[in-house]
Protein backbone atom coordinates (compact mmCIF):
# COMPACT_ATOMS: atom_id res chain seq x y z
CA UNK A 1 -14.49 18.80 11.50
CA UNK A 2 -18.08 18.14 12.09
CA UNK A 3 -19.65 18.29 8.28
CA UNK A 4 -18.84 15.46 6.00
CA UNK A 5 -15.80 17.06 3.91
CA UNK A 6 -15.68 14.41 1.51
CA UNK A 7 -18.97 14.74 0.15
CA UNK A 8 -19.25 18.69 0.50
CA UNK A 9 -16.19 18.96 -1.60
CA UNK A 10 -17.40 16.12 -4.23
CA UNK A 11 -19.68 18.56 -5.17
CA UNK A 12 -17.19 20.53 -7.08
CA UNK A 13 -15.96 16.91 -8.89
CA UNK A 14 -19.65 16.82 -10.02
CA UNK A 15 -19.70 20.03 -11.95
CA UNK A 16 -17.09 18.63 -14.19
CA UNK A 17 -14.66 21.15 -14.97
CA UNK A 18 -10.97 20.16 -15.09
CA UNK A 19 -9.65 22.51 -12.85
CA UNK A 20 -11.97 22.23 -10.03
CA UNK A 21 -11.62 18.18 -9.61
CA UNK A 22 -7.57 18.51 -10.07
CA UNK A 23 -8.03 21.58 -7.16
CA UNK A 24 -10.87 19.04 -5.28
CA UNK A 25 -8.33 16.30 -5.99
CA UNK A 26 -5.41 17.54 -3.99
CA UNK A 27 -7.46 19.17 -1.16
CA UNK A 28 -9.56 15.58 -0.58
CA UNK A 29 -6.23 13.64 -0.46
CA UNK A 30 -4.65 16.30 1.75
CA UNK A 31 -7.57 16.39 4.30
CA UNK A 32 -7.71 12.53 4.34
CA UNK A 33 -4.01 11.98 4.82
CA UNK A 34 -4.25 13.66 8.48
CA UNK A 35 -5.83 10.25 9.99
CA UNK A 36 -2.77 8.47 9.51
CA UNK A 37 -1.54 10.33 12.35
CA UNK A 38 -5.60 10.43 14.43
CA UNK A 39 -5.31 14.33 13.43
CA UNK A 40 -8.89 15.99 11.95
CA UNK A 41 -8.79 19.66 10.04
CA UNK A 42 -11.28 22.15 10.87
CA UNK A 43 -14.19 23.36 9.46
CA UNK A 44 -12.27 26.61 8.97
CA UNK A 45 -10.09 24.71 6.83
CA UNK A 46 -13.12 23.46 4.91
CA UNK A 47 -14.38 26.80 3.93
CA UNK A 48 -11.06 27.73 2.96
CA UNK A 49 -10.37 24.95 0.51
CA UNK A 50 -13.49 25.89 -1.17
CA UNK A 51 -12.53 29.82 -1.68
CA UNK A 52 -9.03 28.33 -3.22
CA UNK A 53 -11.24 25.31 -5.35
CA UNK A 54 -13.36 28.05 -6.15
CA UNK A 55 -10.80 30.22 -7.44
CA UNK A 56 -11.19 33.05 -5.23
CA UNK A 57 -7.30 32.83 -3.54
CA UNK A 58 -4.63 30.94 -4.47
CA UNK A 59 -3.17 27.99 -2.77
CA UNK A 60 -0.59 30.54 -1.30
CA UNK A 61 -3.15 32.86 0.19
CA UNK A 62 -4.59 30.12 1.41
CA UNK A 63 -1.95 28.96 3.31
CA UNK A 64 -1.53 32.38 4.55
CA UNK A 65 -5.15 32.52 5.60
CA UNK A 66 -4.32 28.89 7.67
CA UNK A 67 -1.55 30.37 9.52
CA UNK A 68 -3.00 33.98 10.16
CA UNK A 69 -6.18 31.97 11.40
CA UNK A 70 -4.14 29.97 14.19
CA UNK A 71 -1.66 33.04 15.13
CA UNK A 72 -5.15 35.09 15.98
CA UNK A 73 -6.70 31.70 17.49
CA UNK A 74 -7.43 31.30 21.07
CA UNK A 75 -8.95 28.03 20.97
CA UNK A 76 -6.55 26.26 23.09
CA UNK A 77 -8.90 23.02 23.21
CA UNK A 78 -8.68 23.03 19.12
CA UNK A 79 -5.12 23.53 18.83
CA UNK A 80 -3.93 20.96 21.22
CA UNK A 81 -6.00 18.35 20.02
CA UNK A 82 -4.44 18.41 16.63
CA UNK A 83 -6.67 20.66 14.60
CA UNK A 84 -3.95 23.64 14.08
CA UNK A 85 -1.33 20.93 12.79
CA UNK A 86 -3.63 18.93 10.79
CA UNK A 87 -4.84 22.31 9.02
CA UNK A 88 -1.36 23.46 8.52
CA UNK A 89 -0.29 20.19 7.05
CA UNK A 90 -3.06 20.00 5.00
CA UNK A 91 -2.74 23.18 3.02
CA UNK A 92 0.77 22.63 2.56
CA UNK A 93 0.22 19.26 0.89
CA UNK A 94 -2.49 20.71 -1.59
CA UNK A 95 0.54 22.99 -2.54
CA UNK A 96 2.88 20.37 -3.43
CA UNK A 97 0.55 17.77 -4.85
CA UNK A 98 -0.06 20.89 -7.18
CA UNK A 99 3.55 21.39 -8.00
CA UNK A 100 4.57 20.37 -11.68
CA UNK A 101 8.03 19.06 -10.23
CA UNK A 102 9.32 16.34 -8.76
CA UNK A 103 12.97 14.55 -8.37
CA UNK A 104 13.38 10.93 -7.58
CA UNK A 105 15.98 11.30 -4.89
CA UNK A 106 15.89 10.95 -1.19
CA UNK A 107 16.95 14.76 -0.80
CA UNK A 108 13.30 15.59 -2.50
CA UNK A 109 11.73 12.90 -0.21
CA UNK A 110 13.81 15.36 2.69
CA UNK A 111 12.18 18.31 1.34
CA UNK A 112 8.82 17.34 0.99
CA UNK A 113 9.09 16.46 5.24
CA UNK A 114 10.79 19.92 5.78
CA UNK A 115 8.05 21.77 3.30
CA UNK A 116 5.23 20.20 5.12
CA UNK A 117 6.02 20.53 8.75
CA UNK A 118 8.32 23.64 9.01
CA UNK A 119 6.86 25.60 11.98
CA UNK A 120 4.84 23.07 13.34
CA UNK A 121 7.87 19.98 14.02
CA UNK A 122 11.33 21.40 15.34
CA UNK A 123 13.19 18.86 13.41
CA UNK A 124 11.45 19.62 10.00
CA UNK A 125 13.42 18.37 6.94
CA UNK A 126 16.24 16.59 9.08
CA UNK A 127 17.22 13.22 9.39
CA UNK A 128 16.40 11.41 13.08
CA UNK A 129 19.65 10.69 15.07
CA UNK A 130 18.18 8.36 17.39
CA UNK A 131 16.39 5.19 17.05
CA UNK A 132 12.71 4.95 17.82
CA UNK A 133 9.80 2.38 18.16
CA UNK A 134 5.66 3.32 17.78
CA UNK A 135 3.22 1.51 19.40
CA UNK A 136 0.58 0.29 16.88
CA UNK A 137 -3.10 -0.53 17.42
CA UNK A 138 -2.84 -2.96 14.19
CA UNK A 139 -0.05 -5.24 16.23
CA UNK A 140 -1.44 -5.04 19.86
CA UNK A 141 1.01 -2.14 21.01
CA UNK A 142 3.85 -3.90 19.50
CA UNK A 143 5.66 -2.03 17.08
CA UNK A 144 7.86 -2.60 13.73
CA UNK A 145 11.19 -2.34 13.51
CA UNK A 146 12.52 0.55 11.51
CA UNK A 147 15.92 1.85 11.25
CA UNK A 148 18.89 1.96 12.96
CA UNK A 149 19.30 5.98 12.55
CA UNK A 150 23.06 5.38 12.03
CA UNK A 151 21.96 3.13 8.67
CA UNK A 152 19.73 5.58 7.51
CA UNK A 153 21.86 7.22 4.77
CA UNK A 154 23.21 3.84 3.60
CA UNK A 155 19.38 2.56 3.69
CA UNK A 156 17.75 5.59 1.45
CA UNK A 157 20.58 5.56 -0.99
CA UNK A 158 20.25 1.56 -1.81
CA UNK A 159 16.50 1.54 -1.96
CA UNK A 160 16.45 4.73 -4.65
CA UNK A 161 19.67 3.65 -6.67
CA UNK A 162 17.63 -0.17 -7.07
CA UNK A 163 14.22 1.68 -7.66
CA UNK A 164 15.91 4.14 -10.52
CA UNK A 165 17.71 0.79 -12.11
CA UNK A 166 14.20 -0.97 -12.34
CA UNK A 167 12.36 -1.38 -15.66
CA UNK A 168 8.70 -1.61 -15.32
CA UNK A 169 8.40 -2.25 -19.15
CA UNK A 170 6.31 -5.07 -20.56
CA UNK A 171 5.21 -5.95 -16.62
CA UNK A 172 1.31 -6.55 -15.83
CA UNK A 173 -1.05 -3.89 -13.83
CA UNK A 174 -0.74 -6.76 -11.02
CA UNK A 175 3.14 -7.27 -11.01
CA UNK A 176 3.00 -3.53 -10.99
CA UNK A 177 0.90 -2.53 -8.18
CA UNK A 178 3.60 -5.54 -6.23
CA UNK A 179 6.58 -3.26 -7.22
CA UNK A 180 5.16 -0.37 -6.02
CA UNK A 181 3.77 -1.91 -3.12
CA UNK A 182 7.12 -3.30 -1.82
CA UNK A 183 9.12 -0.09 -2.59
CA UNK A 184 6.63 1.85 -1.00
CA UNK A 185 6.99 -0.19 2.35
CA UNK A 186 10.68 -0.64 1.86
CA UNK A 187 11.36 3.29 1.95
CA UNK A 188 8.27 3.76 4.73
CA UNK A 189 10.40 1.15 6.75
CA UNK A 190 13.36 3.20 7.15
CA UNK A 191 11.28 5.75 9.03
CA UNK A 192 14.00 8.42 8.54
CA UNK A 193 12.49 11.34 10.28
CA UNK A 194 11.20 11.95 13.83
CA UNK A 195 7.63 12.43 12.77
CA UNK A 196 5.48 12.47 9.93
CA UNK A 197 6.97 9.61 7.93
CA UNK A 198 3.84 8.35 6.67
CA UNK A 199 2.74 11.37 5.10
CA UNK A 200 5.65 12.52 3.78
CA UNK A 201 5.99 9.65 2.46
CA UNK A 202 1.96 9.51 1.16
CA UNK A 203 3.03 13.13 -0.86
CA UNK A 204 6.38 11.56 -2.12
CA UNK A 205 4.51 8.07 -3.62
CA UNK A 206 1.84 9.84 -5.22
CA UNK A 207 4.61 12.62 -6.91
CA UNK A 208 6.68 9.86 -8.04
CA UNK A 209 3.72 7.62 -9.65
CA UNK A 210 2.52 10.72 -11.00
CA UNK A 211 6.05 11.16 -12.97
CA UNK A 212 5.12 7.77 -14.07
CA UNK A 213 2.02 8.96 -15.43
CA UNK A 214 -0.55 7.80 -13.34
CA UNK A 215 -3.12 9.84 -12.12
CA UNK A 216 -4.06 9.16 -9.09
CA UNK A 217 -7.66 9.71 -7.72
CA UNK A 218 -8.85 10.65 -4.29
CA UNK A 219 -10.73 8.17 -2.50
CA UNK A 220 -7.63 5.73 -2.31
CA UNK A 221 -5.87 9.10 0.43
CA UNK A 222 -8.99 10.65 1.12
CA UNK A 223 -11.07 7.69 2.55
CA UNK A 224 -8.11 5.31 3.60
CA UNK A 225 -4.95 7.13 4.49
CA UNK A 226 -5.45 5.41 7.90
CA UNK A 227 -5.51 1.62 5.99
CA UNK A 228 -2.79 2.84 3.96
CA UNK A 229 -0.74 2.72 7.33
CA UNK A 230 -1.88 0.14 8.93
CA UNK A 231 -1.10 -1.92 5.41
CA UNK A 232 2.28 -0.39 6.10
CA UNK A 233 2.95 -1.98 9.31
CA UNK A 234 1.89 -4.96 8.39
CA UNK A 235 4.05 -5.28 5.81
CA UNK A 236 7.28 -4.64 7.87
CA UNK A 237 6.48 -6.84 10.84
CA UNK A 238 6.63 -10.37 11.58
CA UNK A 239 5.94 -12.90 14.84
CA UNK A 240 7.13 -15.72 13.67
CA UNK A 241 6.45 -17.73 16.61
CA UNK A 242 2.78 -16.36 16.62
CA UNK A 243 2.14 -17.15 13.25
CA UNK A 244 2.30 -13.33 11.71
CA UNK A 245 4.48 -12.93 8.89
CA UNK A 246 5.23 -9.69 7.04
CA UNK A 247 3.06 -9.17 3.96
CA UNK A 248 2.37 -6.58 0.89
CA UNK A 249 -1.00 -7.97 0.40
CA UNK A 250 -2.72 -5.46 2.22
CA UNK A 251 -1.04 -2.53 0.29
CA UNK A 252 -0.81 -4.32 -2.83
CA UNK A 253 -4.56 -4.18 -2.37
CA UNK A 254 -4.78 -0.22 -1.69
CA UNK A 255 -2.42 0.27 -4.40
CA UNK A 256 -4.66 -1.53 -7.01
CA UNK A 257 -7.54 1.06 -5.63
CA UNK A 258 -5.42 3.61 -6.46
CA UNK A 259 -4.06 2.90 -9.79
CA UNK A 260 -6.56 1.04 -11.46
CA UNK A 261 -9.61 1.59 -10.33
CA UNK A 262 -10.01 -1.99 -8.25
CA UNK A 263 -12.96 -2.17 -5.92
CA UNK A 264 -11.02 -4.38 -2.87
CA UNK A 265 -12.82 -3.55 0.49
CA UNK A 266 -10.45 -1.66 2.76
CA UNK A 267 -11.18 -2.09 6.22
CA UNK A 268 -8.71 -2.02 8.99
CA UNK A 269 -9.99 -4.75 11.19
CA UNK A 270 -8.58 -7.10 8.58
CA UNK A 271 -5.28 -5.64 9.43
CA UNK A 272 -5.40 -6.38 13.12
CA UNK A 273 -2.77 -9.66 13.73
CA UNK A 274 -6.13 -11.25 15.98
CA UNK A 275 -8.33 -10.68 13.27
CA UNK A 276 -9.31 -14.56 11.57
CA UNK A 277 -11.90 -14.56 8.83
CA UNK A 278 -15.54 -16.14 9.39
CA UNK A 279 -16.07 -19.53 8.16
């Protein structure tokens, strides 16, 4: 996408009407959350976010308009390089993040993967039967250790049944954003599709603290979906012998962006395990 989206759709936040930012909202976040997998939308995409913002077609026409747009398409270059997926996605995460429901189970977390990617992943919506590794840029090529895909049942049904027997009552914004932080990176861990974890598991987080009655903004997703990872990884890998150690500090710090409005400078070189601050 060559034009700045960000600021072409913040225009529409700036007019102040309700139902444009929530519409601007979910479009920003959607667009954004593509780097977490190096993927960039189109300018096609662009135009037709604004016709939906706009109120001209609804988020289902839109969608329609996506995948009419890439059935017709003979850009080969475009399509292989990410664009047709990352538009596809994209749309179908404005739809959800516009959805008034939401379940706090790992069968709605299995939805929200098969929703999103139908069409464009063969194994949309079901559970990985093999065990995999991803090389991260964040840990030198080394990569975190999700998984075993045999534990993977087991794994999702702990995490939730703890999570729904928490009580956040009388607990600080800080001790808050650490809960949130740690379940976050405890469910990301598990890793339990093929593909796609990290945003399905981006949509998931921000339905669930939604039901919690936060309302979540969109420079957090829109300008650092690709920290949000990285924070991620870091927080479910450790080198002992090399002097890394797992940590939620990095997504505790994201998290505090997102919730309350903190101002903590998210850049990724931080995250790199050779990265030592300036004295």
């Amino acid at each position: 996408m060559q034009k700045d989206w960000y600021q072409d759709l913040n225009e529409y936040i700036r007019l102040g009407e309700p139902k444009l930012e929530e519409k601007t909202v979910a479009w920003q976040t959607a667009i954004g959350l593509q780097a977490v997998d190096g993927l960039s939308t189109s300018d096609y995409l662009l135009e037709t976010a604004k016709e939906n913002i706009e109120g001209k077609i609804t988020i289902s026409e839109a969608n329609d308009k996506i995948s009419s747009y890439y059935e017709e398409c003979n850009d080969r270059k475009a399509i292989e390089a990410g664009t047709k997926e990352a538009d596809i996605v994209a749309g179908r995460i404005t739809a959800i993040l516009g959805e008034k429901t939401f379940s706090f189970s790992p069968a709605y977390w299995i939805s929200i993967h098969k929703n999103l990617f139908a069409n464009v992943f063969a194994h949309a919506g079901e559970v990985r039967t093999y065990n995999i590794s991803k090389n991260e840029w964040v840990l030198n090529g080394k990569s975190v250790f999700y998984a075993s895909y045999d534990s993977i049942s087991m794994t999702l049904d702990y995490d939730f049944n703890t999570e729904k027997r928490f009580s956040y009552r009388n607990l600080s914004e800080s001790e808050i954003v650490k809960h949130i932080a740690k379940f976050t990176c405890d469910i990301w861990q598990i890793h339990p599709f093929c593909e796609g974890n990290t945003r399905s598991t981006a949509v998931f987080i921000i339905k669930y603290l939604n039901s919690l009655g936060y309302s979540t903004g969109n420079e957090a997703f829109a300008k650092d979906s690709w920290y949000f990872r990285n924070a991620l990884v870091r927080a479910n890998y450790n080198d002992l012998q090399n002097g890394v150690h797992a940590t939620t500090v990095y997504l505790e710090k994201f998290f505090e962006n997102l919730l309350y409005n903190g101002n903590n400078e998210l850049k990724n070189r931080y995250l790199h395990i050779d990265w030592h601050e300036e004295k």
